[in-house]
N, C-alpha and C. Protein backbone atom coordinates (compact mmCIF):
# COMPACT_ATOMS: atom_id res chain seq x y z
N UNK A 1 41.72 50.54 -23.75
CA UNK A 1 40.82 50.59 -24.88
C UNK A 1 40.67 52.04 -25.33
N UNK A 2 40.93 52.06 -26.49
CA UNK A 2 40.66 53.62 -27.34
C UNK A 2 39.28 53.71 -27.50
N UNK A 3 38.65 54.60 -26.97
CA UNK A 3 37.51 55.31 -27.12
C UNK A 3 37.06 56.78 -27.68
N UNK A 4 35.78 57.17 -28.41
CA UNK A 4 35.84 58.53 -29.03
C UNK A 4 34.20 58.29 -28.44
N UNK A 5 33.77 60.20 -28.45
CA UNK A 5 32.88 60.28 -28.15
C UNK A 5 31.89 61.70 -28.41
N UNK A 6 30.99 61.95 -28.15
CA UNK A 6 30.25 63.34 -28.76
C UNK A 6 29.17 64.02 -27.79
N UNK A 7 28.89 64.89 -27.33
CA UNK A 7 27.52 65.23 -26.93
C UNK A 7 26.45 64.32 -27.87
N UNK A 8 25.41 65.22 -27.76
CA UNK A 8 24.00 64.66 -28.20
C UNK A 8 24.13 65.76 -29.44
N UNK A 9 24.49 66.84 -29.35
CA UNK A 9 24.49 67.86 -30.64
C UNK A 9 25.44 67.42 -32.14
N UNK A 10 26.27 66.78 -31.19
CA UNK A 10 27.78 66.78 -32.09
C UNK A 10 28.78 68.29 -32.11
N UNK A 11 28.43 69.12 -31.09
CA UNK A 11 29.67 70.29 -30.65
C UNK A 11 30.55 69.93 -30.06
N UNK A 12 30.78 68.56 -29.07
CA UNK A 12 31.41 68.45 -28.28
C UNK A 12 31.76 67.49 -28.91
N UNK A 13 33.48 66.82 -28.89
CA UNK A 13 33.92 65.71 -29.25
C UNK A 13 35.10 65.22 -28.50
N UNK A 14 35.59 64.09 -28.15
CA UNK A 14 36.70 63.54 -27.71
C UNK A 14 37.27 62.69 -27.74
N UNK A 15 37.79 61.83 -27.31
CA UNK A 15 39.03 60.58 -27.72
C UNK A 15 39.67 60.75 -26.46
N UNK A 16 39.95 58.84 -25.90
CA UNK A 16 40.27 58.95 -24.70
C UNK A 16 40.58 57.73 -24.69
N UNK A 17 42.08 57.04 -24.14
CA UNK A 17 41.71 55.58 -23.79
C UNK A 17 41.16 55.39 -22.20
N UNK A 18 40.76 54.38 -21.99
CA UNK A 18 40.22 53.77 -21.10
C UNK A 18 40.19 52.52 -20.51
N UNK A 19 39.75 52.17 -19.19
CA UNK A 19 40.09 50.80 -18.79
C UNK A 19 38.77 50.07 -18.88
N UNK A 20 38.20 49.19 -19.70
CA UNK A 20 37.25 48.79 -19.43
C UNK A 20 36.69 47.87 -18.52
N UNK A 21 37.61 47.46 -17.43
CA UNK A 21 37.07 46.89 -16.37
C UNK A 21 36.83 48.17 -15.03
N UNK A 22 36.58 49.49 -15.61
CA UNK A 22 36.55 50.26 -14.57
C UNK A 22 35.43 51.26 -14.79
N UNK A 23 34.33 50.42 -15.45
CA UNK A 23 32.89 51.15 -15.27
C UNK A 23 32.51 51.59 -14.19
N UNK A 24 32.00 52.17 -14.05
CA UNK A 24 31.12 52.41 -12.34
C UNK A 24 29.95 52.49 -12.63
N UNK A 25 28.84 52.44 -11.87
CA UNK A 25 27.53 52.98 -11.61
C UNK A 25 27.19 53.52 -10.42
N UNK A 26 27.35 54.88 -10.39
CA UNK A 26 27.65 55.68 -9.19
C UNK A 26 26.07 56.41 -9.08
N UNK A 27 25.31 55.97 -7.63
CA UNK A 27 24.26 56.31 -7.12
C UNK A 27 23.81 57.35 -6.27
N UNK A 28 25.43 58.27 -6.18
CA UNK A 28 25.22 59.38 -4.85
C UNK A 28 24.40 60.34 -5.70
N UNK A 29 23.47 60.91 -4.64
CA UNK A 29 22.86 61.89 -4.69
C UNK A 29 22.90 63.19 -5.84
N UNK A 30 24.01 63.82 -6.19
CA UNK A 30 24.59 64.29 -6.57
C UNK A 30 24.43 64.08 -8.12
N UNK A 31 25.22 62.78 -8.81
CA UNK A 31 24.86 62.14 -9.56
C UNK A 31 23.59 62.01 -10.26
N UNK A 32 22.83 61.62 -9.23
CA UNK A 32 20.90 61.38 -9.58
C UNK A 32 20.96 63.02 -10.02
N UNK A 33 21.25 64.02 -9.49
CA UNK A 33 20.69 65.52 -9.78
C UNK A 33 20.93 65.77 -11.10
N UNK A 34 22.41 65.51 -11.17
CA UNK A 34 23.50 65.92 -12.54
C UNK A 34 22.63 65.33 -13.77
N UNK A 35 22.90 63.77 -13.16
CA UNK A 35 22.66 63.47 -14.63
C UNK A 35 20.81 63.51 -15.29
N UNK A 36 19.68 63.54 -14.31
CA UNK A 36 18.18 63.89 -14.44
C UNK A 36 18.07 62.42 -14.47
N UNK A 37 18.83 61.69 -13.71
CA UNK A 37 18.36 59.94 -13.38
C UNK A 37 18.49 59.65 -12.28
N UNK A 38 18.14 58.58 -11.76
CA UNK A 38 18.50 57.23 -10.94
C UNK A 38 19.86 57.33 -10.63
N UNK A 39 20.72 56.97 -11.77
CA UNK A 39 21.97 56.59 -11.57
C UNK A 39 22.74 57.09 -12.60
N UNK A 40 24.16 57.22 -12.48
CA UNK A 40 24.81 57.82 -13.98
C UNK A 40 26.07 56.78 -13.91
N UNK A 41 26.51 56.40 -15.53
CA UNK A 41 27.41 55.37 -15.53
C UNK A 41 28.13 56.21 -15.66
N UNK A 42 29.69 55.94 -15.19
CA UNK A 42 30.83 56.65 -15.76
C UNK A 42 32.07 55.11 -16.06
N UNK A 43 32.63 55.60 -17.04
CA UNK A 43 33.94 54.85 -17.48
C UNK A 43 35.11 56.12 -17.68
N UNK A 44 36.35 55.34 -16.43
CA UNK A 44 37.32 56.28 -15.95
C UNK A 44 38.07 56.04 -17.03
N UNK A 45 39.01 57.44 -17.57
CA UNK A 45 39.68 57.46 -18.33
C UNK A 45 41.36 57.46 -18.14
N UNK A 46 42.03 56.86 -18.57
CA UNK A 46 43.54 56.59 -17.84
C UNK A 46 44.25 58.26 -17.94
N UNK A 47 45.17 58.45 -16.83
CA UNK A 47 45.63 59.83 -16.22
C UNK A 47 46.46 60.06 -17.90
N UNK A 48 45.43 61.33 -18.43
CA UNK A 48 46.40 62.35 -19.17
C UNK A 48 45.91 61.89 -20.70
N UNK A 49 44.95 61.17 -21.07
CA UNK A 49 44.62 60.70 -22.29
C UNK A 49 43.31 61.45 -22.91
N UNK A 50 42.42 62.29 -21.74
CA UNK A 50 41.44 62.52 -22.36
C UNK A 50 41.54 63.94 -23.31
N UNK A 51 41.26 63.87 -24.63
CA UNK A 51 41.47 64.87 -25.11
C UNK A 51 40.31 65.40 -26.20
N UNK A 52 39.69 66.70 -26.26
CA UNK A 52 38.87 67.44 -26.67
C UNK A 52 39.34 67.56 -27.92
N UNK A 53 38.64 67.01 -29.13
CA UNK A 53 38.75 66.93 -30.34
C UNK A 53 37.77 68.96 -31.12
N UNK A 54 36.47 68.64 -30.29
CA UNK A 54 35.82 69.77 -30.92
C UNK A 54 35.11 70.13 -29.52
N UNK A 55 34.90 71.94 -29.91
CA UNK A 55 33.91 72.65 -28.74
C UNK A 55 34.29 72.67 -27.28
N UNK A 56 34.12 73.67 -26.66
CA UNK A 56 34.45 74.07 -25.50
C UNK A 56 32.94 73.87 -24.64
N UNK A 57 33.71 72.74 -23.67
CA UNK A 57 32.50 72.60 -22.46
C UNK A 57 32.31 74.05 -21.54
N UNK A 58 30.94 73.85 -21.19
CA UNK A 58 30.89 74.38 -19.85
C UNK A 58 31.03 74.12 -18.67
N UNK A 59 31.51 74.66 -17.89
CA UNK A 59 32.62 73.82 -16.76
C UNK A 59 31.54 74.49 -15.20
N UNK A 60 31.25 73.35 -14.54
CA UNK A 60 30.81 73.89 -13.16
C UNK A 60 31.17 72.86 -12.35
N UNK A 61 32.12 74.01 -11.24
CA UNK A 61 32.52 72.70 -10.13
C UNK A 61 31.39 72.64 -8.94
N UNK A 62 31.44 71.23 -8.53
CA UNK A 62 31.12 70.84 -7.23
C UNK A 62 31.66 70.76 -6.31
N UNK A 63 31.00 70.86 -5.38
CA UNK A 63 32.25 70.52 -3.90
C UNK A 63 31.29 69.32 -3.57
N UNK A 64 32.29 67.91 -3.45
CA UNK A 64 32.24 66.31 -3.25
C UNK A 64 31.92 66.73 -1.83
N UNK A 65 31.13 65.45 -1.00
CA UNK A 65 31.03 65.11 0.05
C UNK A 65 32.15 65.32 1.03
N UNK A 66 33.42 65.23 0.56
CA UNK A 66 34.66 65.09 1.35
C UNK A 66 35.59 66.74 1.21
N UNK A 67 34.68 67.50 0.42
CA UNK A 67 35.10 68.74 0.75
C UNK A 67 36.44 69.29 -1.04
N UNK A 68 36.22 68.42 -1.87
CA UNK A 68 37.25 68.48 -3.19
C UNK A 68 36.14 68.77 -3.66
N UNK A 69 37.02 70.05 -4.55
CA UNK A 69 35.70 70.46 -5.99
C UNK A 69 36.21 69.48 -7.10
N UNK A 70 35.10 68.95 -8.15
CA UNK A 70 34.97 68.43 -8.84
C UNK A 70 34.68 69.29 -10.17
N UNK A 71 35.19 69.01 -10.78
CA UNK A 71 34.65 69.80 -12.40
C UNK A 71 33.83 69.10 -13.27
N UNK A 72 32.66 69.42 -13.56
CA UNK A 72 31.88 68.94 -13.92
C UNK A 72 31.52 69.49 -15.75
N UNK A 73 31.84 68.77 -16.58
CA UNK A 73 31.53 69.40 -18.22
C UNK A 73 30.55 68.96 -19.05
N UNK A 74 29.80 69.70 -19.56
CA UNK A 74 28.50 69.92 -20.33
C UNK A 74 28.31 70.30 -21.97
N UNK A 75 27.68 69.91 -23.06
CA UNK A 75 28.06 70.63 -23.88
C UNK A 75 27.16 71.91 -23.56
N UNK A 76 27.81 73.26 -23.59
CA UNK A 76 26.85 74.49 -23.75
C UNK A 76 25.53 74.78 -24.65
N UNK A 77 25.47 73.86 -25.72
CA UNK A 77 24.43 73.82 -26.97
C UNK A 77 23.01 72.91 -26.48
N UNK A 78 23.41 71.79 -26.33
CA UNK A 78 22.64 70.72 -26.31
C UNK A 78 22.24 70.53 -24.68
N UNK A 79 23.85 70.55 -23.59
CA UNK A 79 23.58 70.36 -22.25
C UNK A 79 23.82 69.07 -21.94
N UNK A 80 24.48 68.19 -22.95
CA UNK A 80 24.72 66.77 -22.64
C UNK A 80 25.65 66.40 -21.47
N UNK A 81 25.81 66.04 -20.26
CA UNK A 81 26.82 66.23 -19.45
C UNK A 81 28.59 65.16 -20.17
N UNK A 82 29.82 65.57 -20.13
CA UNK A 82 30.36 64.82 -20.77
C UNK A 82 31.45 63.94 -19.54
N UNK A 83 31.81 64.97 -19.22
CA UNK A 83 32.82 64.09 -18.06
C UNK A 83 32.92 64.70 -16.41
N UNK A 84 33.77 64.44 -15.39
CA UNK A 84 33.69 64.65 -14.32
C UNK A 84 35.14 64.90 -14.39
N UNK A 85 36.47 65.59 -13.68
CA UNK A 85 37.66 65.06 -13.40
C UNK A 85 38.29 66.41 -11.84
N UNK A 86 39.12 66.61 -11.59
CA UNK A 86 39.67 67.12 -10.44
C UNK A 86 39.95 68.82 -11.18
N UNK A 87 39.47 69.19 -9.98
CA UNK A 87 40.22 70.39 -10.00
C UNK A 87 41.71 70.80 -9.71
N UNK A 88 42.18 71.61 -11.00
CA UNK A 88 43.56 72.02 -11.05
C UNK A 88 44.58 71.18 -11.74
N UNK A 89 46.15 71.17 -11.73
CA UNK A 89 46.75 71.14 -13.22
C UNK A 89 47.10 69.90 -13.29
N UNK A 90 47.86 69.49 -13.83
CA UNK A 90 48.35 67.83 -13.81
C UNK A 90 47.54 67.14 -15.12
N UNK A 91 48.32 65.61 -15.01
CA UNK A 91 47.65 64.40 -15.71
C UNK A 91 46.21 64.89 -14.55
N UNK A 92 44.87 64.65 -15.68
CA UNK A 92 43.91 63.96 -15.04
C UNK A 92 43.76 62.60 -15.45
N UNK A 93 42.16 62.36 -14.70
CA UNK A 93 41.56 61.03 -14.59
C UNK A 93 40.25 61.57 -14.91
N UNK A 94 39.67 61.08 -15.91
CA UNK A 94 38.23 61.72 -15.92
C UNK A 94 37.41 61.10 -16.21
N UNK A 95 35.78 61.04 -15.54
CA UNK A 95 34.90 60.61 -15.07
C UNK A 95 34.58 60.57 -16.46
N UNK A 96 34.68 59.74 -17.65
CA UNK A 96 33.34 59.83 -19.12
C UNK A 96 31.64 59.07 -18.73
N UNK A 97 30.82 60.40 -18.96
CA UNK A 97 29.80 59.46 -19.30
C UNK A 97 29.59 58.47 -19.93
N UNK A 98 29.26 57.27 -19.63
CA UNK A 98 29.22 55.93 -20.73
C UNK A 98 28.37 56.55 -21.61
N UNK A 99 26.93 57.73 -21.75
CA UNK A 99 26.11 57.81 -22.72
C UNK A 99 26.72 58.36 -23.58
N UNK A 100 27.63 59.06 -23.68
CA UNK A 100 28.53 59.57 -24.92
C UNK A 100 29.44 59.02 -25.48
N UNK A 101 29.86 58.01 -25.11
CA UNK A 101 31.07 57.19 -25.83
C UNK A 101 30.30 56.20 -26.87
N UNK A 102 31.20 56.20 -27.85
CA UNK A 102 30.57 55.67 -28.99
C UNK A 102 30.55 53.96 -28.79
N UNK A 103 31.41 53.81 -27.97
CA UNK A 103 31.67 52.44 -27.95
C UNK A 103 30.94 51.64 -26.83
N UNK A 104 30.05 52.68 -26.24
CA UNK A 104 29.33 52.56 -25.03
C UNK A 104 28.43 50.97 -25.24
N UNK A 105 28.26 50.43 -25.78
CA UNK A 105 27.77 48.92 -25.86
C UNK A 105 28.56 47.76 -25.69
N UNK A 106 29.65 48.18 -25.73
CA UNK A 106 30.88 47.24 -25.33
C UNK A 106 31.32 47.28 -23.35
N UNK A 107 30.82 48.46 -23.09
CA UNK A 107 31.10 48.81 -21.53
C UNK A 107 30.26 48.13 -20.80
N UNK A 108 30.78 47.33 -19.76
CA UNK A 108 29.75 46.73 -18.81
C UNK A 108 29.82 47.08 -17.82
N UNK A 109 29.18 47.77 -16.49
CA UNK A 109 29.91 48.35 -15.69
C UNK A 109 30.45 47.11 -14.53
N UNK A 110 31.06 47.29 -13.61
CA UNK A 110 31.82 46.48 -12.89
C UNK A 110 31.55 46.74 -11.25
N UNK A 111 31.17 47.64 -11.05
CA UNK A 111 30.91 47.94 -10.07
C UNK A 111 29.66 49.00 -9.61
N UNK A 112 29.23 49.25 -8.90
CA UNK A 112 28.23 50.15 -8.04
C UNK A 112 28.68 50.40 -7.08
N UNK A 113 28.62 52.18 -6.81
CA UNK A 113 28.66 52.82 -5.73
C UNK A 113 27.68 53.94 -5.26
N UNK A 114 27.90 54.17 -3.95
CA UNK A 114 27.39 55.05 -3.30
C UNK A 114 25.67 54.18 -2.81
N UNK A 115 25.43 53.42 -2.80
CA UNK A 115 24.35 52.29 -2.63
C UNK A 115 23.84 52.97 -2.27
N UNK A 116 24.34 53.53 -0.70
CA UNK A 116 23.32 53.96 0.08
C UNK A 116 21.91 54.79 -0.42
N UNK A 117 22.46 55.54 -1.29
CA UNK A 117 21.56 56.60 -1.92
C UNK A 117 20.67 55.96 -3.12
N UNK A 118 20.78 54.86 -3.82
CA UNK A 118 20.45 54.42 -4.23
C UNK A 118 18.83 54.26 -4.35
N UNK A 119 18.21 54.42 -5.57
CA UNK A 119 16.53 54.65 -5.53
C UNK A 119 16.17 52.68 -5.08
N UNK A 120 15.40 52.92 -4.57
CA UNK A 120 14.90 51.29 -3.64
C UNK A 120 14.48 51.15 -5.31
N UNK A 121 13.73 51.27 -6.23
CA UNK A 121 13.23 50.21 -7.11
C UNK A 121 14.13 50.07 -8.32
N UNK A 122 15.51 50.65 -7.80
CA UNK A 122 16.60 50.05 -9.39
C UNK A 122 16.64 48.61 -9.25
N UNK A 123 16.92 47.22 -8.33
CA UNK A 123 17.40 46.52 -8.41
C UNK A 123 15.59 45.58 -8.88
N UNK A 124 14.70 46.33 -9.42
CA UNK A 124 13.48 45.34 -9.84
C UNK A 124 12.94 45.97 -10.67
N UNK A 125 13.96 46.41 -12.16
CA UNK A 125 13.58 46.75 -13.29
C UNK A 125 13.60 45.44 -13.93
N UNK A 126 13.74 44.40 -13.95
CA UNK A 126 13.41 43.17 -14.42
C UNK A 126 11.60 43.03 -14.92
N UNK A 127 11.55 43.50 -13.26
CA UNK A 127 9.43 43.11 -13.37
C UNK A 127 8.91 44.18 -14.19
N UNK A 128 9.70 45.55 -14.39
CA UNK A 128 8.62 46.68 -15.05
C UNK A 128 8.78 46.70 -16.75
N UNK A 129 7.43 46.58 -17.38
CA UNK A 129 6.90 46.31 -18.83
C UNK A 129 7.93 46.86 -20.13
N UNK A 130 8.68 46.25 -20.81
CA UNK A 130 9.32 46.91 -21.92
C UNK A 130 8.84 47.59 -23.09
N UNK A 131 9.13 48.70 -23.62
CA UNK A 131 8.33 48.48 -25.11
C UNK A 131 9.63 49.15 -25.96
N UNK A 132 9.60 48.16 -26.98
CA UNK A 132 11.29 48.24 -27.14
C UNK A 132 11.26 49.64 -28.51
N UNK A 133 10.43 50.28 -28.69
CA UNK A 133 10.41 51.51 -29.66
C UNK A 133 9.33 52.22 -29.42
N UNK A 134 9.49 54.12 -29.90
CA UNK A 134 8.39 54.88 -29.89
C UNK A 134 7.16 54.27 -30.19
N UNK A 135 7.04 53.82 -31.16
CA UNK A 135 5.86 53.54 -32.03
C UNK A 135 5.08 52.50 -31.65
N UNK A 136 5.80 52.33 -30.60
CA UNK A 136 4.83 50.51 -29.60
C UNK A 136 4.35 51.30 -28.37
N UNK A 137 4.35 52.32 -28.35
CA UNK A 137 4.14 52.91 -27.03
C UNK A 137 2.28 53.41 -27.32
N UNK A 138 1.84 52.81 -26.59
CA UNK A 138 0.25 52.65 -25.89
C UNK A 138 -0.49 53.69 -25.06
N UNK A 139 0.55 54.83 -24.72
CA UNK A 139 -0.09 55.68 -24.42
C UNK A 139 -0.94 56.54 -24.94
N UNK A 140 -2.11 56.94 -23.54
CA UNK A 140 -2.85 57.03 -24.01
C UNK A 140 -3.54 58.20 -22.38
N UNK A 141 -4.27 59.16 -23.04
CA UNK A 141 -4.47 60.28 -21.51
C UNK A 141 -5.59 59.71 -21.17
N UNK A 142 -4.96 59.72 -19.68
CA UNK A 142 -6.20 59.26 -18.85
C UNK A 142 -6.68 60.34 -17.82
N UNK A 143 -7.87 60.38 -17.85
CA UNK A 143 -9.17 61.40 -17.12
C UNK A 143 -9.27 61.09 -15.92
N UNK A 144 -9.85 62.32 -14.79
CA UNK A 144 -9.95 61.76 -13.62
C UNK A 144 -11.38 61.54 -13.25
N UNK A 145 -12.07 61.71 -14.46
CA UNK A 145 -13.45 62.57 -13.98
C UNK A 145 -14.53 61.56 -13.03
């Protein structure tokens, strides 16, 4: 599946095909930090397709659990994280955030990993209250006095 995609600014842009039975929802630790969630979806991109239409990421590697740095890309403007892929030359494979792909409503993910790490109350967002826009939102400051 051909996919295109953007930061949150619109500096960053790309185009990539992809497999769409190869969502993930990856729960390691790591992940929760990166992305300022719970969990971060990624949809893998097939070796050697992903390609940077506009803007130069900022690039910071990690070193994975198993001792491989990971490259991790950001837009520099906005800070949107965009993809994940290996350090050094070759076809890659790269990690796309599902939140930046345009087509991201069509992606279902297929799998979950890293469980272990996993926050105990993801699997009972069912029971917690929706409000499906800003403007329905009821908040309201509450005092301790």
């Amino acid at each position: 599946m051909k996919i295109d995609g953007s930061c949150h600014c619109g500096y960053i842009t790309y185009g990539a095909e992809i497999d769409p039975d190869k969502v993930v929802i990856c729960h390691c630790t790591d992940c929760q930090s990166l992305s300022g969630s719970a969990f971060r979806t990624v949809a893998m991109s097939r070796a050697g397709t992903f390609a940077l239409r506009s803007g130069t990421p900022k690039l910071y590697v990690k070193t994975a659990e198993s001792g491989a740095g990971r490259e991790q890309a950001f837009c520099p403007e906005c800070g949107s994280p965009i993809y994940s892929t290996s350090v050094g030359d070759g076809p890659k494979i790269h990690g796309i955030r599902v939140g930046t792909i345009r087509q991201r409503n069509e992606l279902i993910p297929t799998r979950q990993v890293w469980t272990r790490s996993e926050q105990h109350w993801v699997d009972d967002l069912g029971s917690v209250p929706k409000v499906a826009k800003q403007s329905q939102l009821a908040l309201k400051p509450t005092t301790t006095d």
